[in-house]
N, C-alpha and C. Protein backbone atom coordinates (compact mmCIF):
# COMPACT_ATOMS: atom_id res chain seq x y z
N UNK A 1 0.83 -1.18 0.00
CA UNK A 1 0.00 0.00 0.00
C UNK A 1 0.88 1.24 0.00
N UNK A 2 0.50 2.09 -0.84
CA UNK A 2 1.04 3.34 -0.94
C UNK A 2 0.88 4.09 0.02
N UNK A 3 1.83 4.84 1.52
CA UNK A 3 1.79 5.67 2.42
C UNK A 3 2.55 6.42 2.71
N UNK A 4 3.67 7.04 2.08
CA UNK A 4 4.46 7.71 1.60
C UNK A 4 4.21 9.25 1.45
N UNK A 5 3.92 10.28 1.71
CA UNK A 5 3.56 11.43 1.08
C UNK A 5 4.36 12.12 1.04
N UNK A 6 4.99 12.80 -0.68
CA UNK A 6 5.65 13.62 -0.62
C UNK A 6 4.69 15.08 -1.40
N UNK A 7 5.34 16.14 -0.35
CA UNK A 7 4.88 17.33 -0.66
C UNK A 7 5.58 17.73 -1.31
N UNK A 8 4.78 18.86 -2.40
CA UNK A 8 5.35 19.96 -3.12
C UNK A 8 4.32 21.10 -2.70
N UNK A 9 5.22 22.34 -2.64
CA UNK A 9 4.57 24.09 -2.40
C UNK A 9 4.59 24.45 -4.21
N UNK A 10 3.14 24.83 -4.08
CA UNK A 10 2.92 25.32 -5.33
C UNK A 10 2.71 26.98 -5.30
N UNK A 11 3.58 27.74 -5.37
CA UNK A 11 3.65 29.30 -5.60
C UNK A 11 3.45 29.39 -3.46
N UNK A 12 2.64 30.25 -3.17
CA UNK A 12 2.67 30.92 -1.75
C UNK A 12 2.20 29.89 -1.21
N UNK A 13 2.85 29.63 -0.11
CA UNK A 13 2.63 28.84 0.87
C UNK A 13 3.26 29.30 2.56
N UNK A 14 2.46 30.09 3.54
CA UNK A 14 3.14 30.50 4.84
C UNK A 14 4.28 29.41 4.98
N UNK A 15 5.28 30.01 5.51
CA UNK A 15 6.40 29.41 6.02
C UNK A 15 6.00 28.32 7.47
N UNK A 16 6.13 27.10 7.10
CA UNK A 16 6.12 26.08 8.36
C UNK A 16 4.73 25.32 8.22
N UNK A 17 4.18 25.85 6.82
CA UNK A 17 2.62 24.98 7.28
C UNK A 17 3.22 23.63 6.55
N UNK A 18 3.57 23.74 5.27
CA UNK A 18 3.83 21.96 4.77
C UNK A 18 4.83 20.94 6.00
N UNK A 19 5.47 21.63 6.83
CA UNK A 19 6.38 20.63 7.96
C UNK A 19 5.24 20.52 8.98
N UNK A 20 4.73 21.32 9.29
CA UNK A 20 3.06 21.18 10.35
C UNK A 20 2.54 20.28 9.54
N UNK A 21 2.09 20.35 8.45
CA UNK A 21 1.06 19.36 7.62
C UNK A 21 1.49 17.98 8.25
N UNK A 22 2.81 17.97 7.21
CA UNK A 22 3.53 16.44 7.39
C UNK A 22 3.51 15.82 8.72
N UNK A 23 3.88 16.85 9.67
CA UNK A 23 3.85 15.97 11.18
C UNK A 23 2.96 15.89 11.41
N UNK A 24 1.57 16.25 11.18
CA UNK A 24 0.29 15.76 11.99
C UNK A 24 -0.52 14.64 11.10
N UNK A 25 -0.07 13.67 10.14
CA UNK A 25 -0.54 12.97 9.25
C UNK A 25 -0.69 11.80 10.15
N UNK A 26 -2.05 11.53 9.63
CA UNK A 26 -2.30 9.75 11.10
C UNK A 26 -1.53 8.93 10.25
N UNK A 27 -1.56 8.06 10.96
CA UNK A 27 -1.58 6.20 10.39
C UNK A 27 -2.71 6.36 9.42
N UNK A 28 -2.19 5.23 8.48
CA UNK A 28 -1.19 4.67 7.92
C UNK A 28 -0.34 5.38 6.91
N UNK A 29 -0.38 6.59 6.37
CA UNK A 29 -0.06 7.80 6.30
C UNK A 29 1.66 8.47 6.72
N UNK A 30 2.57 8.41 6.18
CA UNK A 30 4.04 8.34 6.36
C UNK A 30 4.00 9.70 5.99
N UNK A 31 4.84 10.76 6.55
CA UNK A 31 5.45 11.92 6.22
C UNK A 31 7.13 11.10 5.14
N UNK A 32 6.78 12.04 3.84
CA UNK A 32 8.29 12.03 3.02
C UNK A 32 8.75 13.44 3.06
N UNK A 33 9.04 13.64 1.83
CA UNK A 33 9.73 15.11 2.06
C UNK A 33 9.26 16.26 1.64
N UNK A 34 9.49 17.66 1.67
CA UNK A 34 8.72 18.70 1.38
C UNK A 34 9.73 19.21 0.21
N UNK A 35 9.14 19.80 -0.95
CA UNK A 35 9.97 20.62 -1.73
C UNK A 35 8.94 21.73 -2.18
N UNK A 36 9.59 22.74 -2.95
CA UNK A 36 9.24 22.97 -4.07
C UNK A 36 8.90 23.35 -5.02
N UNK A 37 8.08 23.26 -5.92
CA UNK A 37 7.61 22.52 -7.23
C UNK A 37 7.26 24.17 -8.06
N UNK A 38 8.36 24.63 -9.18
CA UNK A 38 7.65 25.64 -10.03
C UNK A 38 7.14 25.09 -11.03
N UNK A 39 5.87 25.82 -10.95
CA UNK A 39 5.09 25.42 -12.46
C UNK A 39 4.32 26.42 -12.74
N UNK A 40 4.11 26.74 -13.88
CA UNK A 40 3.40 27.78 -14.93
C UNK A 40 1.64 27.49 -14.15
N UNK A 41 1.43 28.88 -13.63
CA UNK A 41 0.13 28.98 -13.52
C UNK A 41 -0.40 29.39 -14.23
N UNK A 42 -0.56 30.19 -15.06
CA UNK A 42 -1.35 31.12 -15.59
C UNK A 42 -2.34 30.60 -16.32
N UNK A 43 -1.86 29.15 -17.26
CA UNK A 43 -2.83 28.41 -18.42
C UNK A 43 -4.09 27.73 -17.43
N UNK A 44 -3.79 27.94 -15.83
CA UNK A 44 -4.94 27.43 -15.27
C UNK A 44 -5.98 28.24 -14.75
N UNK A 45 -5.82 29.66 -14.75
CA UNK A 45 -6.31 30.66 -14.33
C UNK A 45 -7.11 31.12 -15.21
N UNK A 46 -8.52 31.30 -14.44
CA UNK A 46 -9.46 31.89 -14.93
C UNK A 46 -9.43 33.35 -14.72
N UNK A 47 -9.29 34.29 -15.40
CA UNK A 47 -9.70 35.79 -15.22
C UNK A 47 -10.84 36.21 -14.71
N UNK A 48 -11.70 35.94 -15.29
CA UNK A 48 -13.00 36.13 -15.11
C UNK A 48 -13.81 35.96 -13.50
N UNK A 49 -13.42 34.39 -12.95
CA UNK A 49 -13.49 34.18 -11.73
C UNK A 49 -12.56 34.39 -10.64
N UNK A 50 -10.81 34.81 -10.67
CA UNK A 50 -10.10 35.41 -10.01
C UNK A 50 -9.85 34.36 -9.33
N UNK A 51 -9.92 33.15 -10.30
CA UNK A 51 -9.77 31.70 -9.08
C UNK A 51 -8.77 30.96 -10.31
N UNK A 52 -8.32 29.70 -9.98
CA UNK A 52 -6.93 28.65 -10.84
C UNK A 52 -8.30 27.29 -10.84
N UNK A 53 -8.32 26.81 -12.03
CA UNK A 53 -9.01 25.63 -12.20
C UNK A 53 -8.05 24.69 -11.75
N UNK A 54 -8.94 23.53 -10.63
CA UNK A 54 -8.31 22.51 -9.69
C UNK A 54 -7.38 21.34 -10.38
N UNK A 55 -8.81 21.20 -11.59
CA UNK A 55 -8.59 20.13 -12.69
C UNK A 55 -7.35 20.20 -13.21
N UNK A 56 -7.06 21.62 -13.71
CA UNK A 56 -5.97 21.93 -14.57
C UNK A 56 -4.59 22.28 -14.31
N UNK A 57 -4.42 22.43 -13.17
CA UNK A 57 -3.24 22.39 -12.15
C UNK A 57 -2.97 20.76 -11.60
N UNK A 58 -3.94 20.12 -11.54
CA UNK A 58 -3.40 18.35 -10.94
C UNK A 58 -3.29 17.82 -11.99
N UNK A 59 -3.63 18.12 -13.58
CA UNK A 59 -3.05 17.95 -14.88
C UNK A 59 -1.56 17.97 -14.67
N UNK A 60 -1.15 18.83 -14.17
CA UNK A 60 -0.15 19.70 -14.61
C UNK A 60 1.35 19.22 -13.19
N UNK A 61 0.54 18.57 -12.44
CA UNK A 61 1.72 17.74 -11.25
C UNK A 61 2.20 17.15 -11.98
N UNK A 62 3.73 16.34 -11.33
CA UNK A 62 4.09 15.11 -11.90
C UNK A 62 3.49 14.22 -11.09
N UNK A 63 3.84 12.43 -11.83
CA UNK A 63 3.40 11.54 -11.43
C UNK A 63 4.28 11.04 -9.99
N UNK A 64 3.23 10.58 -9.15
CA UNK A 64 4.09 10.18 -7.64
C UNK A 64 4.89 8.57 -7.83
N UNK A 65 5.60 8.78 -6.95
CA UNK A 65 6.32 7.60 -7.27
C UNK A 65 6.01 6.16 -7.37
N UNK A 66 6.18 4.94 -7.84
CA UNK A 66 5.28 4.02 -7.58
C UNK A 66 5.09 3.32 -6.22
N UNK A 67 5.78 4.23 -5.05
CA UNK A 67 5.30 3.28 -3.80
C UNK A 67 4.51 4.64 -2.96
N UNK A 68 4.43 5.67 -3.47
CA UNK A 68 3.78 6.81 -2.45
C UNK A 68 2.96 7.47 -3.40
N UNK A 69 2.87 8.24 -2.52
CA UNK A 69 1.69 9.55 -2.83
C UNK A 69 2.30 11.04 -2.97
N UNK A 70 1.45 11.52 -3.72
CA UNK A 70 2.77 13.07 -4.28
C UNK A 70 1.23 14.05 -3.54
N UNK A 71 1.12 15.10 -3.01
CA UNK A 71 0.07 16.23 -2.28
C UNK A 71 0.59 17.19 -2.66
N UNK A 72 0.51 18.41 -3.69
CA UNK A 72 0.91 19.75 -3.68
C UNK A 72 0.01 20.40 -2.80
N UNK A 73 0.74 21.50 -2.26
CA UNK A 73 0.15 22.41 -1.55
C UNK A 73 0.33 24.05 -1.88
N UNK A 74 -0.96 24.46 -2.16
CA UNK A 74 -0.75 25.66 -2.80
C UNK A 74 -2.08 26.62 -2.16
N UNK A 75 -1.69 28.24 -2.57
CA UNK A 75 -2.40 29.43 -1.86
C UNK A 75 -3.05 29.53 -3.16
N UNK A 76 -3.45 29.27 -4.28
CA UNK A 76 -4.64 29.14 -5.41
C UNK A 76 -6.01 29.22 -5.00
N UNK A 77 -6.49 29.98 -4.99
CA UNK A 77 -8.08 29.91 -4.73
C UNK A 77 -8.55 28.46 -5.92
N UNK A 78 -9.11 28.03 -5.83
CA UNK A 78 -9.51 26.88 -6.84
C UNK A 78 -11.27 26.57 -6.60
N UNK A 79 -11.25 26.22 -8.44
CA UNK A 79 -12.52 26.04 -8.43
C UNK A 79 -12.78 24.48 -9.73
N UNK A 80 -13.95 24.02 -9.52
CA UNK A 80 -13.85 23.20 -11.12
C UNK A 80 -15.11 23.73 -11.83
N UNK A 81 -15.25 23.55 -13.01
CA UNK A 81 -15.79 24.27 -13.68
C UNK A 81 -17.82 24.26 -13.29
N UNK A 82 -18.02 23.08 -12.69
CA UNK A 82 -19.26 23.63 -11.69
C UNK A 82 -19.52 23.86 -10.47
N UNK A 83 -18.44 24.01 -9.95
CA UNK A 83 -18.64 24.49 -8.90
C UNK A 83 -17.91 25.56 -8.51
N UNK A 84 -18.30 26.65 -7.33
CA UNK A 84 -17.98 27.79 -7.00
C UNK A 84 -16.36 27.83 -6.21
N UNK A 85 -16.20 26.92 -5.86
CA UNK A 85 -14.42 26.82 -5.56
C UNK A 85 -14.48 25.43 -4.49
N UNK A 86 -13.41 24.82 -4.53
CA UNK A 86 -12.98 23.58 -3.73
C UNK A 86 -12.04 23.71 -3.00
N UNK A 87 -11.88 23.02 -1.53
CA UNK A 87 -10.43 22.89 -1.32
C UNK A 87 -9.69 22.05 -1.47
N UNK A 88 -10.03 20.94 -2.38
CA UNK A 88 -8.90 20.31 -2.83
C UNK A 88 -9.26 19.53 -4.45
N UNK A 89 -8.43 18.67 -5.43
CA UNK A 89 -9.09 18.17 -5.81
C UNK A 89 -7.84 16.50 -5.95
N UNK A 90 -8.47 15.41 -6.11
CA UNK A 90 -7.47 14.58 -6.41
C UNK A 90 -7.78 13.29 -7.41
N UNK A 91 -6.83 13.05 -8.17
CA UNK A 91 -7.19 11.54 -9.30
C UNK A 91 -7.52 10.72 -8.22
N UNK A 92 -8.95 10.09 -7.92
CA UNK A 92 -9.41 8.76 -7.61
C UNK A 92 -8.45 7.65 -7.97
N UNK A 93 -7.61 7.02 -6.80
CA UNK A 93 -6.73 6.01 -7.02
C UNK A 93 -5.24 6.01 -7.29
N UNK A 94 -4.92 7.57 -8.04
CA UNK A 94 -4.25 7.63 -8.96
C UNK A 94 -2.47 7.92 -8.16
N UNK A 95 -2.89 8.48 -6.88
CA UNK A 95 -1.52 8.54 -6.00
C UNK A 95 -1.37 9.70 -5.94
N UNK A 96 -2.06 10.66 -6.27
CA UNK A 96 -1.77 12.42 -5.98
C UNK A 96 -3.20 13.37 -6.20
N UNK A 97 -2.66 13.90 -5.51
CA UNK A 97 -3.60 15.28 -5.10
C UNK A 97 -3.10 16.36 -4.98
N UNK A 98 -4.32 17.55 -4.82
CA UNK A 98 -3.80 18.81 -4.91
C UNK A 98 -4.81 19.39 -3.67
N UNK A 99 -4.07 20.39 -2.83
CA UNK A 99 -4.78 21.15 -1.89
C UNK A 99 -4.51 22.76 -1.74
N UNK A 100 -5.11 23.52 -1.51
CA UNK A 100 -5.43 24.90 -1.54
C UNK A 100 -5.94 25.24 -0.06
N UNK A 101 -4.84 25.98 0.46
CA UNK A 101 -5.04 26.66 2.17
C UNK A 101 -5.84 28.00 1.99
N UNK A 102 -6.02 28.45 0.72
CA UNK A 102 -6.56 29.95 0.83
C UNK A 102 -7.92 30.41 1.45
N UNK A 103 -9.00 29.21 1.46
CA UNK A 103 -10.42 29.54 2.00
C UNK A 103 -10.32 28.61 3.18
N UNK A 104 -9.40 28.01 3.92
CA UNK A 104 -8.96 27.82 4.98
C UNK A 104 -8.69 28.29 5.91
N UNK A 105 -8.33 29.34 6.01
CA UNK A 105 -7.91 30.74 6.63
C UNK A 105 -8.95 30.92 7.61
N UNK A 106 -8.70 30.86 9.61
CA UNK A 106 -9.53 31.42 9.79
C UNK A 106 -10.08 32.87 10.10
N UNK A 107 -11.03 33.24 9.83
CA UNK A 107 -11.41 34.78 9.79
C UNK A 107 -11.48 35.16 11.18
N UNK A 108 -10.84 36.41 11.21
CA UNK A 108 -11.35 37.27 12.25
C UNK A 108 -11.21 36.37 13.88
N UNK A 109 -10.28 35.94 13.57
CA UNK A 109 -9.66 35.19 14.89
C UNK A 109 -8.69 35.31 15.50
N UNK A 110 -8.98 35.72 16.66
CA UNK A 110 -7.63 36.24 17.82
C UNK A 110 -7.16 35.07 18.95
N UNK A 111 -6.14 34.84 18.87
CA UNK A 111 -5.01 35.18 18.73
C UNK A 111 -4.04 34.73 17.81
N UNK A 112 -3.20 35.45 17.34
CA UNK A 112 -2.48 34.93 15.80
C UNK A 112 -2.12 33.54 15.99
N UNK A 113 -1.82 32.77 16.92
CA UNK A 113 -1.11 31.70 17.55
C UNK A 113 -2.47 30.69 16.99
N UNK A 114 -3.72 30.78 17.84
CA UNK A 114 -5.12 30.31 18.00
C UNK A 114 -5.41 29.68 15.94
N UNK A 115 -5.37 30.76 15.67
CA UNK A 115 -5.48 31.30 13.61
C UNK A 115 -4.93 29.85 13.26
N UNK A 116 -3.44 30.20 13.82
CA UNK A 116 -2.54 29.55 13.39
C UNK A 116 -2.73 27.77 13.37
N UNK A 117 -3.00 27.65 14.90
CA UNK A 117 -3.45 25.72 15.23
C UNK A 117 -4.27 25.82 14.39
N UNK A 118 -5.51 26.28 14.27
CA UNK A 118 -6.74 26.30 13.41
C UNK A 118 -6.73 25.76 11.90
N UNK A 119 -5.69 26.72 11.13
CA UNK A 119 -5.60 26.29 9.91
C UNK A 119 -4.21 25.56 9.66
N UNK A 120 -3.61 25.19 10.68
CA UNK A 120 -3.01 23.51 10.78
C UNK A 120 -3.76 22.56 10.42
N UNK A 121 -4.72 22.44 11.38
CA UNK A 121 -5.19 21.72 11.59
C UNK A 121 -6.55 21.31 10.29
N UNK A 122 -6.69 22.31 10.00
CA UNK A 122 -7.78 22.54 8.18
C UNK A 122 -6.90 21.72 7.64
N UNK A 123 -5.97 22.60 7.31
CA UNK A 123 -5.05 21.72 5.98
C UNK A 123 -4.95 20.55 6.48
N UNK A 124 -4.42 20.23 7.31
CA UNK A 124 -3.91 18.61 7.68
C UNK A 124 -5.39 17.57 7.70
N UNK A 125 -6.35 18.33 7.67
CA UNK A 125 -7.75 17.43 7.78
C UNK A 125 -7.98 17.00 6.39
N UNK A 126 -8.13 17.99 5.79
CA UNK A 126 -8.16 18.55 3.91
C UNK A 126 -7.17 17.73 3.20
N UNK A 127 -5.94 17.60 3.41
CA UNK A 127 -4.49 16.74 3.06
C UNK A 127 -5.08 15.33 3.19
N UNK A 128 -5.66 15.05 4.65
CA UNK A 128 -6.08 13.65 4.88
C UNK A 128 -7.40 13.10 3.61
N UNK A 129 -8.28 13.92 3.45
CA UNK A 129 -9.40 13.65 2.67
C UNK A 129 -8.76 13.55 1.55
N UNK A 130 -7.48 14.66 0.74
CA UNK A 130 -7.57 14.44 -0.43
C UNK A 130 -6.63 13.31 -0.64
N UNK A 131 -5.54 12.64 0.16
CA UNK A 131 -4.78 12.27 0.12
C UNK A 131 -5.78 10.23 0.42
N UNK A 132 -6.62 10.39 0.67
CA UNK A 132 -7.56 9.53 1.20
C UNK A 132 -8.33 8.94 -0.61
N UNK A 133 -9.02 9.88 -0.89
CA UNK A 133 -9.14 10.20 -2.64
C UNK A 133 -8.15 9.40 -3.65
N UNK A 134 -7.06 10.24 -2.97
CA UNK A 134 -5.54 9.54 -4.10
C UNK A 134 -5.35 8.08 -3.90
N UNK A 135 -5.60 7.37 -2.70
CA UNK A 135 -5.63 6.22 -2.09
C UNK A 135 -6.98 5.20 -3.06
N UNK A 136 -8.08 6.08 -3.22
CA UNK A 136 -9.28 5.30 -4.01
C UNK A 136 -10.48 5.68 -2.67
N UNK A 137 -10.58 6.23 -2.06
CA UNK A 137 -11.64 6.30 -1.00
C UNK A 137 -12.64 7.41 -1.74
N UNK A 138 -14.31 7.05 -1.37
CA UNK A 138 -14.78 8.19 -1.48
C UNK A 138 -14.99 8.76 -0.54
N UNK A 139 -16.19 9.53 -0.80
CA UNK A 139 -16.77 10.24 0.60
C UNK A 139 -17.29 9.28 1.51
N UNK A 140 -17.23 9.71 2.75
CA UNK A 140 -17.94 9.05 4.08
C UNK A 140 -18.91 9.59 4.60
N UNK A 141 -19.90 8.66 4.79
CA UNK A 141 -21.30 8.93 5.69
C UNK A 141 -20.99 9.31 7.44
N UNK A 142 -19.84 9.16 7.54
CA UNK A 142 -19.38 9.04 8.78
C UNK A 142 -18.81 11.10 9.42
N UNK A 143 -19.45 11.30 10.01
CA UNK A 143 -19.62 13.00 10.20
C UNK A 143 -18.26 12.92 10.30
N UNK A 144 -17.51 12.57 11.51
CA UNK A 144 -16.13 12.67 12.19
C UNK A 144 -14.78 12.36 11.14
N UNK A 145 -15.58 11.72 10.19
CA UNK A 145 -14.29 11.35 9.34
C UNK A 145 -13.79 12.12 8.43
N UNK A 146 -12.16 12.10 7.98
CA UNK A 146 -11.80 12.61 7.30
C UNK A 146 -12.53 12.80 5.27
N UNK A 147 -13.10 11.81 5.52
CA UNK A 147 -13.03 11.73 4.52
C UNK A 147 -14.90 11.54 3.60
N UNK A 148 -15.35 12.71 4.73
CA UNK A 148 -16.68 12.73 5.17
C UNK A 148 -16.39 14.38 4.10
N UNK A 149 -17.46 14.61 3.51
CA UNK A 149 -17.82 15.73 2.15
C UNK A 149 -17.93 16.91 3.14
N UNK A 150 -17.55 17.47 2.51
CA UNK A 150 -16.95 19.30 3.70
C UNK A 150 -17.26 20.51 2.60
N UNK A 151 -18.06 20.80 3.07
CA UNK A 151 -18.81 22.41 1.90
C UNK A 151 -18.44 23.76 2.42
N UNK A 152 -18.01 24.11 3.66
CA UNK A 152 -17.66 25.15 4.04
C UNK A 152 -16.46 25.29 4.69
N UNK A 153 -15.67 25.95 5.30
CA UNK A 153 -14.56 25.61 5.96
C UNK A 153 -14.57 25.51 7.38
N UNK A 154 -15.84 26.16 8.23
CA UNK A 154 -15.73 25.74 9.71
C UNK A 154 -16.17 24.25 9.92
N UNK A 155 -17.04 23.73 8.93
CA UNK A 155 -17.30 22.27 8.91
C UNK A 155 -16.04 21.43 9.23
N UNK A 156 -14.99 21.61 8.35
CA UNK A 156 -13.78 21.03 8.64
C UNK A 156 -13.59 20.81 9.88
N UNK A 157 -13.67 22.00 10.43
CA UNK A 157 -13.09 21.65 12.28
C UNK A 157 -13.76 20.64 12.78
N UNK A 158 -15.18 20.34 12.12
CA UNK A 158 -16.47 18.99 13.17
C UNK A 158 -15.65 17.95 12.55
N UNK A 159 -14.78 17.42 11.81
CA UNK A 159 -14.40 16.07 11.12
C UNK A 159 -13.11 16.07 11.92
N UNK A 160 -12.45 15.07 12.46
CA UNK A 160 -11.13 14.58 13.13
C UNK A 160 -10.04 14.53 11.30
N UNK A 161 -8.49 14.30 11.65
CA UNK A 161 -8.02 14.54 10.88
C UNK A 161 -7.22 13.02 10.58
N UNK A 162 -7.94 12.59 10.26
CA UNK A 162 -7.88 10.66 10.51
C UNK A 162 -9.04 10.25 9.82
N UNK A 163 -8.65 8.79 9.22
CA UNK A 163 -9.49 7.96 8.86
C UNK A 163 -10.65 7.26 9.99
N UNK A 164 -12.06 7.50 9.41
CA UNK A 164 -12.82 5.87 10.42
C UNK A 164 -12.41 4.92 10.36
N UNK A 165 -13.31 4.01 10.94
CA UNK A 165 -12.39 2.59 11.25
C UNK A 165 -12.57 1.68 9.77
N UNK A 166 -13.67 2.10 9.22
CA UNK A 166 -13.85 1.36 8.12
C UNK A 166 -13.42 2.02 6.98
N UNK A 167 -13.20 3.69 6.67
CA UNK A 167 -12.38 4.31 5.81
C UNK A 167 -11.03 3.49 5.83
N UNK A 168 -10.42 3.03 7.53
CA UNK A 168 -9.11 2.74 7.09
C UNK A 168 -8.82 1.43 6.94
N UNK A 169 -10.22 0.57 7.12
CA UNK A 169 -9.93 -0.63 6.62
C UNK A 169 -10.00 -1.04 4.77
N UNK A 170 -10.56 -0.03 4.24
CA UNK A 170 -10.36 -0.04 3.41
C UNK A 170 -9.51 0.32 2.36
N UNK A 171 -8.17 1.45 3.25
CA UNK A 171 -6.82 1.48 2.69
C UNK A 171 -6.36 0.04 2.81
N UNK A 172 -6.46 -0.21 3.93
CA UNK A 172 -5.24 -1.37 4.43
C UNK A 172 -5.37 -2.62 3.97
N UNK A 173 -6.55 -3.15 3.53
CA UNK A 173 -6.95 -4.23 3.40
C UNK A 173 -6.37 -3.94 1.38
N UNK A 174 -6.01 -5.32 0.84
CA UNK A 174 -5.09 -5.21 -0.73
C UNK A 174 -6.24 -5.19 -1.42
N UNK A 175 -6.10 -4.55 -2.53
CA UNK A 175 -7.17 -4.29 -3.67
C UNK A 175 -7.73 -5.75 -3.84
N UNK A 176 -8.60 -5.58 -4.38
CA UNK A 176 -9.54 -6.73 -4.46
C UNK A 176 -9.72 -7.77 -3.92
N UNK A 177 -10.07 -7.55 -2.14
CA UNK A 177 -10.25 -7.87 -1.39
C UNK A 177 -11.98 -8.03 -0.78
């Protein structure tokens, strides 16, 4: 099973969130290494909406290695073409994903420190779901789980940043099982 994750920073990324990301990743879920990654935004950017299409930027990753998982992490507002913006998007199965901290952010929250755990803790929930995706998982009926469908960003905080018990029996257990 693929548990490996290596990060790439795609354009702005605060200093220390991809090493926060990586260390708070559950089981079965391995921190690899952080780099990174320039690549031409612009052919993904919509003008019009002031947002980067999700689709067209995880086009545009390379392929993860054949024993892990590749997660860019990027400050892209992102959207796909029906819907009003996402925070993440990832190939079903395929070993990579893409995530976006920008509507993560929490608002109007004191103390900078407080902000700070907060949208740790987003991304690293968000990382888990999409990185969960890249694995072959869908959504979960299960509120607490990572990998439970999230429409707003304080929702995030009600989901733990971990698999259920049966989300993660279904990493662990070998394909066609």
């Amino acid at each position: 099973m693929r548990s490996r994750v290596e990060l790439v920073e795609v354009g702005d990324v605060p200093p220390g969130l991809a090493a926060a990301l990586l260390a708070g990743l559950p089981p079965p879920l391995t921190a690899g290494g952080a780099a990174r990654l320039a690549l031409e935004l612009e052919p993904c950017r919509d003008r019009t909406r002031a947002q980067t299409d999700g689709a067209c930027l995880l086009r545009r990753l390379p392929s993860p290695s054949a024993d892990g998982l590749l997660l860019a992490l990027t400050g892209e507002d992102l959207f796909l073409p029906a819907l009003t913006y996402v925070f993440g998007v990832s190939e079903l199965g395929a070993g990579r994903g893409l995530l976006s901290w920008a509507r993560l952010r929490p608002q109007g929250e004191e103390p900078a420190d407080g902000a700070w755990r907060r949208l740790v803790r987003r991304v690293t929930t968000e990382a888990v779901h999409e990185l969960g995706h890249a694995l072959g998982l869908v959504h979960c009926p299960v509120a607490a789980c990572a990998m439970h469908r999230t429409l707003w960003p304080e929702a995030i905080d009600l989901k733990e940043p971990a698999y259920c018990p049966t989300c993660r029996a279904a990493i662990d257990s070998p394909a066609g099982d």
